[in-house]
C-alpha atoms as a PDB file:
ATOM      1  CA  UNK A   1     -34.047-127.384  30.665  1.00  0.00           C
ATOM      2  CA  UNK A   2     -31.681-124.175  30.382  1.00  0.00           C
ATOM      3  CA  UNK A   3     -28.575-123.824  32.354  1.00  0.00           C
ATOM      4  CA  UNK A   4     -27.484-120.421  34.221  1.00  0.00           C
ATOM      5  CA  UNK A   5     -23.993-120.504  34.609  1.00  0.00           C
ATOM      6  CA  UNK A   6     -23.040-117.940  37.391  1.00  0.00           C
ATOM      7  CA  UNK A   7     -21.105-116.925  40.865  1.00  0.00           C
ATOM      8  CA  UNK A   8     -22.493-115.204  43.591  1.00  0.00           C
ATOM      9  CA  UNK A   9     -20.628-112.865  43.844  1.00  0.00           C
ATOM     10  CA  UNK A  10     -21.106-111.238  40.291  1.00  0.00           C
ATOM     11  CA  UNK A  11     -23.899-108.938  40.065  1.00  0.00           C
ATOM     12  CA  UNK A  12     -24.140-109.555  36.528  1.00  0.00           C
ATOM     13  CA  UNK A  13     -25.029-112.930  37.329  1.00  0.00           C
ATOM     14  CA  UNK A  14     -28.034-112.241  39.206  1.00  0.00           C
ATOM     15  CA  UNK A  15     -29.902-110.440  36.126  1.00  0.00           C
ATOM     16  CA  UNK A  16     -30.566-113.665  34.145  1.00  0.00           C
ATOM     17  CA  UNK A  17     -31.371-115.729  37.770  1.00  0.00           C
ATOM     18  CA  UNK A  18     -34.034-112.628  38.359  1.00  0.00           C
ATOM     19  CA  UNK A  19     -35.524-112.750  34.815  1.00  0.00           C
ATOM     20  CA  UNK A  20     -35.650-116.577  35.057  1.00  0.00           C
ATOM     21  CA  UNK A  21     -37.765-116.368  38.168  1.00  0.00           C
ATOM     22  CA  UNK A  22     -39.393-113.733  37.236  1.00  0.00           C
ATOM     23  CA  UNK A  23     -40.797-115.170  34.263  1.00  0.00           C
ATOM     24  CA  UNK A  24     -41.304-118.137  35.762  1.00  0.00           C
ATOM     25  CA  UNK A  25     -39.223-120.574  33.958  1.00  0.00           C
ATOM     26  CA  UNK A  26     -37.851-124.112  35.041  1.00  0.00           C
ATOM     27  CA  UNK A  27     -33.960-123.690  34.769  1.00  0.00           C
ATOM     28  CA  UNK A  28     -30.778-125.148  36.425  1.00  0.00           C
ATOM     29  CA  UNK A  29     -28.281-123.338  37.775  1.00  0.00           C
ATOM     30  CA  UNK A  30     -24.251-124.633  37.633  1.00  0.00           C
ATOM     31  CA  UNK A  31     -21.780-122.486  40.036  1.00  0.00           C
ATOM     32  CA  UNK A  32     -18.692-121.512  38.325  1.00  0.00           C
ATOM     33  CA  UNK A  33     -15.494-121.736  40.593  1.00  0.00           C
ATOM     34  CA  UNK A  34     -13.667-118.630  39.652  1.00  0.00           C
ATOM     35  CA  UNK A  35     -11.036-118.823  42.606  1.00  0.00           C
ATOM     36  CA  UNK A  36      -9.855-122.290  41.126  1.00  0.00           C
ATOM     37  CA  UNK A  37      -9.981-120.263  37.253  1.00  0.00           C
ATOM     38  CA  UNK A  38     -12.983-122.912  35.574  1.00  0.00           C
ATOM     39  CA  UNK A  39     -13.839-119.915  33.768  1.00  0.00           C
ATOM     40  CA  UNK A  40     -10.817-120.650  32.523  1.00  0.00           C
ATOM     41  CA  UNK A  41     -10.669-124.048  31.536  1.00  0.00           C
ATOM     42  CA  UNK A  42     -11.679-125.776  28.027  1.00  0.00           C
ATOM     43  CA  UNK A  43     -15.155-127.084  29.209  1.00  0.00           C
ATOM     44  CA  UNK A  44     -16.406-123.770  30.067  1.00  0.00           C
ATOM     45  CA  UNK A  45     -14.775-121.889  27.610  1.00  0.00           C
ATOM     46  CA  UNK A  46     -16.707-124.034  25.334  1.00  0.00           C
ATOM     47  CA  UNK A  47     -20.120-122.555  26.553  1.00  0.00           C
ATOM     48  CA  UNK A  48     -18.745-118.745  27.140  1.00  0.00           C
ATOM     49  CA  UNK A  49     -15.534-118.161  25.182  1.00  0.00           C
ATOM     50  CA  UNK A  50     -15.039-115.240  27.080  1.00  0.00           C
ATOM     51  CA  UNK A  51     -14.382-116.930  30.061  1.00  0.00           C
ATOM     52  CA  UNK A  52     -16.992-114.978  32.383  1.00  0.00           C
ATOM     53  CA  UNK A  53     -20.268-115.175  34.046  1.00  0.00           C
ATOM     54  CA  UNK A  54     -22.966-115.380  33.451  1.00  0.00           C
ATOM     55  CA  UNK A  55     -23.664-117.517  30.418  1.00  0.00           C
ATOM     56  CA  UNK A  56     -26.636-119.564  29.437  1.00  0.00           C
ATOM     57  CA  UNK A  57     -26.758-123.215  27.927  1.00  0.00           C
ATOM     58  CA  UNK A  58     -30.361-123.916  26.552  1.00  0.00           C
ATOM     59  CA  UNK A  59     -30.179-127.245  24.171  1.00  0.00           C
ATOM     60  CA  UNK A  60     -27.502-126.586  22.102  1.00  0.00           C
ATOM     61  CA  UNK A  61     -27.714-122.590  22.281  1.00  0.00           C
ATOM     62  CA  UNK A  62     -24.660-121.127  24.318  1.00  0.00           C
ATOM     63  CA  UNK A  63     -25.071-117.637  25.016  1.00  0.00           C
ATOM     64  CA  UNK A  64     -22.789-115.330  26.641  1.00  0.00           C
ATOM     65  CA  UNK A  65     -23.828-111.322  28.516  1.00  0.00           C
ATOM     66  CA  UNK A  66     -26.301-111.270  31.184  1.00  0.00           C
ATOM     67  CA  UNK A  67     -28.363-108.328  28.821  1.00  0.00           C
ATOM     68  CA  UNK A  68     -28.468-111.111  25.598  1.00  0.00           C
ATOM     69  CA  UNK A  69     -29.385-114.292  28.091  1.00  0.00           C
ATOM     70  CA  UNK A  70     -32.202-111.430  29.581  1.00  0.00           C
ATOM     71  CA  UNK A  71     -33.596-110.803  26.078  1.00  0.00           C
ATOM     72  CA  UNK A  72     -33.311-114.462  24.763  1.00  0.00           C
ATOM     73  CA  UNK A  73     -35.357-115.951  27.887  1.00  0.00           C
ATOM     74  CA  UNK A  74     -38.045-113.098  27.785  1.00  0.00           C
ATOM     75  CA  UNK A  75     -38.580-113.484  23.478  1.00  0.00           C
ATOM     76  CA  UNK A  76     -38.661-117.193  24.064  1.00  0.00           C
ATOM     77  CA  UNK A  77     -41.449-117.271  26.581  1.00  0.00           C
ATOM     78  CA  UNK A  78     -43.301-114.158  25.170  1.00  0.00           C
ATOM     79  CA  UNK A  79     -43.052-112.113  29.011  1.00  0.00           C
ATOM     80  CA  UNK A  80     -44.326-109.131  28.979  1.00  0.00           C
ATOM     81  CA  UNK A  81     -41.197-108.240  30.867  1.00  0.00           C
ATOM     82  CA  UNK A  82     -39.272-107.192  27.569  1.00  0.00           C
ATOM     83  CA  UNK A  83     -42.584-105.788  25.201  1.00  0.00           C
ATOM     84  CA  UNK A  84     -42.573-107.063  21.022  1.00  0.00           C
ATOM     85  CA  UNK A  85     -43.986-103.590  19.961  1.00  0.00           C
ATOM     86  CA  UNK A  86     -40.848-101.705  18.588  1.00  0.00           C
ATOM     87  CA  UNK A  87     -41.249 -98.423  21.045  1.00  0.00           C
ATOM     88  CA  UNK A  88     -41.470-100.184  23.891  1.00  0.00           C
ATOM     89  CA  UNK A  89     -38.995-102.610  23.533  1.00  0.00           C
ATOM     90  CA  UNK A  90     -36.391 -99.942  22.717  1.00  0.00           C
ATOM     91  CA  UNK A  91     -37.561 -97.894  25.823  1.00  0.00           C
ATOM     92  CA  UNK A  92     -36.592-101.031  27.450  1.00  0.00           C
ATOM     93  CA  UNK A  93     -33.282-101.275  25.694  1.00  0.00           C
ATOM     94  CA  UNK A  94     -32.094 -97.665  26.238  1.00  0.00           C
ATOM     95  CA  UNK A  95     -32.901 -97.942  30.231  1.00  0.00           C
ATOM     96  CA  UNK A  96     -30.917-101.301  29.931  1.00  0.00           C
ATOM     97  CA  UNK A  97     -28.144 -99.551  28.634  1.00  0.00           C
ATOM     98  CA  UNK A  98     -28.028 -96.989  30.639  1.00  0.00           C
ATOM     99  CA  UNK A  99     -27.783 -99.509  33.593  1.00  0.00           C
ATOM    100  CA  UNK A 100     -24.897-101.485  32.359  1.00  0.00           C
ATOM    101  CA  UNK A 101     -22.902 -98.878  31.452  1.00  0.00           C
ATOM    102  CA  UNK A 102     -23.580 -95.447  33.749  1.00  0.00           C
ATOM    103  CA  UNK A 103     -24.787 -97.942  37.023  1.00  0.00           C
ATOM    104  CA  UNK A 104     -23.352-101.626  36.670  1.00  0.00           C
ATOM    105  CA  UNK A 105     -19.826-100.516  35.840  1.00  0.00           C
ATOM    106  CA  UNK A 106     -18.966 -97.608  37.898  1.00  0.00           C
ATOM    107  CA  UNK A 107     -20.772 -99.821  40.857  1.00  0.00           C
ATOM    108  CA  UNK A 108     -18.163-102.291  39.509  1.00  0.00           C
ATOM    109  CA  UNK A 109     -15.242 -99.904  40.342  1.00  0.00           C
ATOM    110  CA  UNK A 110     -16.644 -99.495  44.114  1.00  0.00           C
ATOM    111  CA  UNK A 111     -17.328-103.440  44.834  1.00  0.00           C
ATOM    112  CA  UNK A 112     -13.511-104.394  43.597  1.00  0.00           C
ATOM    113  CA  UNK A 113     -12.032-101.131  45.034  1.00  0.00           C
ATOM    114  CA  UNK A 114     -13.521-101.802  48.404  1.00  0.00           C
ATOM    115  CA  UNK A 115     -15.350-105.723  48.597  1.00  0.00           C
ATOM    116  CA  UNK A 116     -13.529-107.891  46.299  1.00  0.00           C
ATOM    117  CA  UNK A 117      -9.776-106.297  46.362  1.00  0.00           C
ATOM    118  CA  UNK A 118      -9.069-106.311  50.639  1.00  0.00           C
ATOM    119  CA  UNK A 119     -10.481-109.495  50.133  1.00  0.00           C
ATOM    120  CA  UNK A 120      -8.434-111.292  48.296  1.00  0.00           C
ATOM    121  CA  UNK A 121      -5.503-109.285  49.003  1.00  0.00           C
ATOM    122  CA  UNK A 122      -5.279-107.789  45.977  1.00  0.00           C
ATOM    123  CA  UNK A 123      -4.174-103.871  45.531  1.00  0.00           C
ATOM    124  CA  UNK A 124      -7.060-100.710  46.058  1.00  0.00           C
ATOM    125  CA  UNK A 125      -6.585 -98.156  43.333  1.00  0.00           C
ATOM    126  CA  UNK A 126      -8.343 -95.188  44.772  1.00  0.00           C
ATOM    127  CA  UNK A 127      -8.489 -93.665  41.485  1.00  0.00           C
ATOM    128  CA  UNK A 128     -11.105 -95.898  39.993  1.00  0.00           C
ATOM    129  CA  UNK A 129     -12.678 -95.646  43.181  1.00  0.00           C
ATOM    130  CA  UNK A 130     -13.180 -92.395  43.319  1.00  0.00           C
ATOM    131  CA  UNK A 131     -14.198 -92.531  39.285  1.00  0.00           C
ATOM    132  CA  UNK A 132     -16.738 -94.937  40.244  1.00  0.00           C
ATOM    133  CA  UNK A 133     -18.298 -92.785  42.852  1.00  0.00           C
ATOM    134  CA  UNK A 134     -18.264 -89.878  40.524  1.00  0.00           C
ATOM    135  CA  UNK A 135     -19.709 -91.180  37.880  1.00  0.00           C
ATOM    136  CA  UNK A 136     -22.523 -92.523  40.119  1.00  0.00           C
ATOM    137  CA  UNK A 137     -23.101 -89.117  41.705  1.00  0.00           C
ATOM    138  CA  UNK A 138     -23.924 -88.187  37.932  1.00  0.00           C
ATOM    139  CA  UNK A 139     -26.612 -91.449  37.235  1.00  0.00           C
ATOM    140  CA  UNK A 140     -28.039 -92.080  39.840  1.00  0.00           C
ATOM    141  CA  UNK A 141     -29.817 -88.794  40.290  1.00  0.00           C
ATOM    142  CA  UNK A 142     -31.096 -89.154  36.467  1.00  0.00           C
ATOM    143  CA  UNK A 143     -32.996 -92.481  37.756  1.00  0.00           C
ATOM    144  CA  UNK A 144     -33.814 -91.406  40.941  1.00  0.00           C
ATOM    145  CA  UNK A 145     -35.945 -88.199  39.810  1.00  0.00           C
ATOM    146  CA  UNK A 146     -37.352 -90.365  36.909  1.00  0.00           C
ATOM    147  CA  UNK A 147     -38.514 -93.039  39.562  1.00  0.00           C
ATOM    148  CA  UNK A 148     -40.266 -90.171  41.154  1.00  0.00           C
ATOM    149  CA  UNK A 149     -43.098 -90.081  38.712  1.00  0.00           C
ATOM    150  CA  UNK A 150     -43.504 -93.355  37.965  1.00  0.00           C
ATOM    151  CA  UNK A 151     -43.181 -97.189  39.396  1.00  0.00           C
ATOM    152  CA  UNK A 152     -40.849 -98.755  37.176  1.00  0.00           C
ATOM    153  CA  UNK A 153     -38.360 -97.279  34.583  1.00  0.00           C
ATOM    154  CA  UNK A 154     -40.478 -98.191  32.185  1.00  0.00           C
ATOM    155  CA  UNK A 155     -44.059 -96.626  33.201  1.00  0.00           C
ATOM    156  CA  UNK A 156     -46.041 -98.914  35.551  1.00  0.00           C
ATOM    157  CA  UNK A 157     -45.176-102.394  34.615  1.00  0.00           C
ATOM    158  CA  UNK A 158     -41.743-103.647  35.693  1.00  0.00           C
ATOM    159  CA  UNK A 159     -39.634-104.976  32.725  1.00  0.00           C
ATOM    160  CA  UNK A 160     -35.942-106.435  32.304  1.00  0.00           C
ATOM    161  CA  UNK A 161     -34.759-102.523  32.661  1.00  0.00           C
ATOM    162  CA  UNK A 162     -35.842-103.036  36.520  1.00  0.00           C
ATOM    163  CA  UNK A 163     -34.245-106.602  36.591  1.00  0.00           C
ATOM    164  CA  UNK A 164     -31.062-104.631  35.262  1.00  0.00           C
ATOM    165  CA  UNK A 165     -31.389-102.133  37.816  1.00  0.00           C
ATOM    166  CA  UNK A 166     -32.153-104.140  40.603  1.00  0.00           C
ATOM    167  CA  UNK A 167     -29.160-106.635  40.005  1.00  0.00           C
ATOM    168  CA  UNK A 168     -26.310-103.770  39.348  1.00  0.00           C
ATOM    169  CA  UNK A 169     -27.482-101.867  42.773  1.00  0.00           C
ATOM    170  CA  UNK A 170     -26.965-105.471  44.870  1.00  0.00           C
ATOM    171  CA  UNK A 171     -23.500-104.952  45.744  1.00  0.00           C
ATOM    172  CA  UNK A 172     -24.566-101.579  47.124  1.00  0.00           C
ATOM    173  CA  UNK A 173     -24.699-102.319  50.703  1.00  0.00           C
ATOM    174  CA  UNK A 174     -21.458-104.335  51.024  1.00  0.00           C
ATOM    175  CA  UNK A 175     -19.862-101.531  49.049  1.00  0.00           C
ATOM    176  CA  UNK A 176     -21.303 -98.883  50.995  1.00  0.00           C
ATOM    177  CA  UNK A 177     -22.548 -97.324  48.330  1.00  0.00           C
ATOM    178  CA  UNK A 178     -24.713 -94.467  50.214  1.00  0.00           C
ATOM    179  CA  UNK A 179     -28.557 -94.500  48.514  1.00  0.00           C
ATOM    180  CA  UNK A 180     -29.984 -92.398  51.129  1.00  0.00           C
ATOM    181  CA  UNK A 181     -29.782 -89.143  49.431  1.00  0.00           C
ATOM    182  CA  UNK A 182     -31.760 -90.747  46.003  1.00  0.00           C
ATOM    183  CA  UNK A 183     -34.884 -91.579  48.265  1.00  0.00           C
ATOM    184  CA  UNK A 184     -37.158 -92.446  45.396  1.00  0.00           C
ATOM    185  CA  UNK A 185     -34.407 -95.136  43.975  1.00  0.00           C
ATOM    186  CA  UNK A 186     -33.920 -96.787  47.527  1.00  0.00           C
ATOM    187  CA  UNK A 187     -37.785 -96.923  48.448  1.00  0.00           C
ATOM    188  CA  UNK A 188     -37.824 -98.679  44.951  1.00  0.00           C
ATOM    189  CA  UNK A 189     -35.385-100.452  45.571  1.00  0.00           C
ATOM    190  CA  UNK A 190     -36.610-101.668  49.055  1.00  0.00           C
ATOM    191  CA  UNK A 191     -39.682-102.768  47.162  1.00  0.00           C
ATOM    192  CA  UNK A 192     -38.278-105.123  44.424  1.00  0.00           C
ATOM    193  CA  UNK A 193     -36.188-106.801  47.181  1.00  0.00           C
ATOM    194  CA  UNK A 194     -39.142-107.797  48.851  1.00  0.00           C
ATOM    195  CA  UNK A 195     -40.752-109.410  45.323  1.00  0.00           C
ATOM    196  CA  UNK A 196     -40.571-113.190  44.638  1.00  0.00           C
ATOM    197  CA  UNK A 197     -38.480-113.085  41.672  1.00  0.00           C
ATOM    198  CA  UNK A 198     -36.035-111.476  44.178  1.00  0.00           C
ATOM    199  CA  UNK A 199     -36.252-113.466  47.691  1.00  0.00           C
ATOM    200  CA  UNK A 200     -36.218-116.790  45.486  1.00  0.00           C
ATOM    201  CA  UNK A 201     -32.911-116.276  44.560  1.00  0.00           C
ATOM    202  CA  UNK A 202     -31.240-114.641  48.206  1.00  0.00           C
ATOM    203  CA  UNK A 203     -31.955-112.350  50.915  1.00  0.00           C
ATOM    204  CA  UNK A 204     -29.151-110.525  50.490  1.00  0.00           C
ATOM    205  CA  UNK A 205     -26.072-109.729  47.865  1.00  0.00           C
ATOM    206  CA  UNK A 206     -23.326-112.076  49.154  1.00  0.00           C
ATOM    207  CA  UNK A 207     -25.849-114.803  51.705  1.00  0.00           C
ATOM    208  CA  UNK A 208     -24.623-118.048  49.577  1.00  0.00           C
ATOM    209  CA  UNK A 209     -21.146-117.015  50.884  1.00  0.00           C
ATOM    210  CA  UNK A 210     -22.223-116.096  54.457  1.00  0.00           C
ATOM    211  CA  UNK A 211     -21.579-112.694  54.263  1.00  0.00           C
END
């Protein structure tokens, strides 16, 4: 049975958990203590030598990058959620893409500038803030007018672009990232919150640590 290595509070961690449920698979999950650094340490630098989260540990497979562990789970149970035929698998790999780099790291900049930094008493750097915000002001319109003629990124079947999009928005509300002016993105957002694949993991980004 494959092992999700992950923390709750890293986004990135959710998108394997929400293609694992979504496909329906039998996994474990292992919570990585990054305040006491066991990203750090030998044993699980053995299974991601990066010394992040997520990883995955499936036999004797260790794979690191929440976008590789997505792909490998959906080719190894055939889901429909990431399509063999070649154009539709790399429509699903450019809306990935543009996830992790124009949503999931600018919303990156916001969560440490104004979640994880005052919480750990580390220092804001309102520059990277305000990048962050910027360059969301610039993608998020792009998905929210594409969302406006169609259900999922895709066309109407959801796919692991959706799971992408769905787990880079989570730390929206606790970083007060404002949706309300993209209202096609937020009702679709609403809507994959309230799926299985979703309420099986949380209710909310941040409930495992009662906030």
């Amino acid at each position: 049975m494959p092992t999700i290595y992950y923390h709750p509070m890293s986004f990135p961690s959710l998108s394997p958990l929400f293609t694992a449920e979504a496909i329906g698979l039998d996994y474990e999950t292992y919570q990585v203590n990054l305040i006491e650094g066991e990203q750090s340490g030998p044993d699980y630098l053995a299974i991601n030598p990066f010394g992040k989260v997520p990883a995955l540990k499936d036999g004797n497979l260790c794979l690191a990058e929440s976008a590789t562990i997505m792909r490998y789970l959906a080719r190894k149970h055939k889901s429909p959620l990431y399509p063999e035929a070649l154009i539709a698998s790399a429509k699903v790999d450019q809306w990935m893409d543009f996830v992790n780099h124009h949503v999931r790291a600018p919303v990156g900049r916001v969560q440490f500038n104004r979640v994880l930094a005052p919480m750990t008493g580390r220092e804001v750097d309102p520059a990277s803030l305000e990048t962050g915000l910027n360059l969301l002001s610039g993608s998020l319109p792009v998905i929210d007018t594409h969302l406006a003629t169609q259900a999922f990124l895709c066309g109407e079947e959801m796919s692991l672009a959706d799971i992408a999009l769905v787990a880079a928005l989570e730390p929206s509300d606790m970083a007060r990232i404002d949706l309300s002016s993209y209202p096609h993105l937020a009702g679709w957002l609403k809507a994959r919150r309230s799926e299985g694949f979703y309420t099986r993991i949380h209710s909310h980004f941040g409930a495992e640590l009662g906030l």
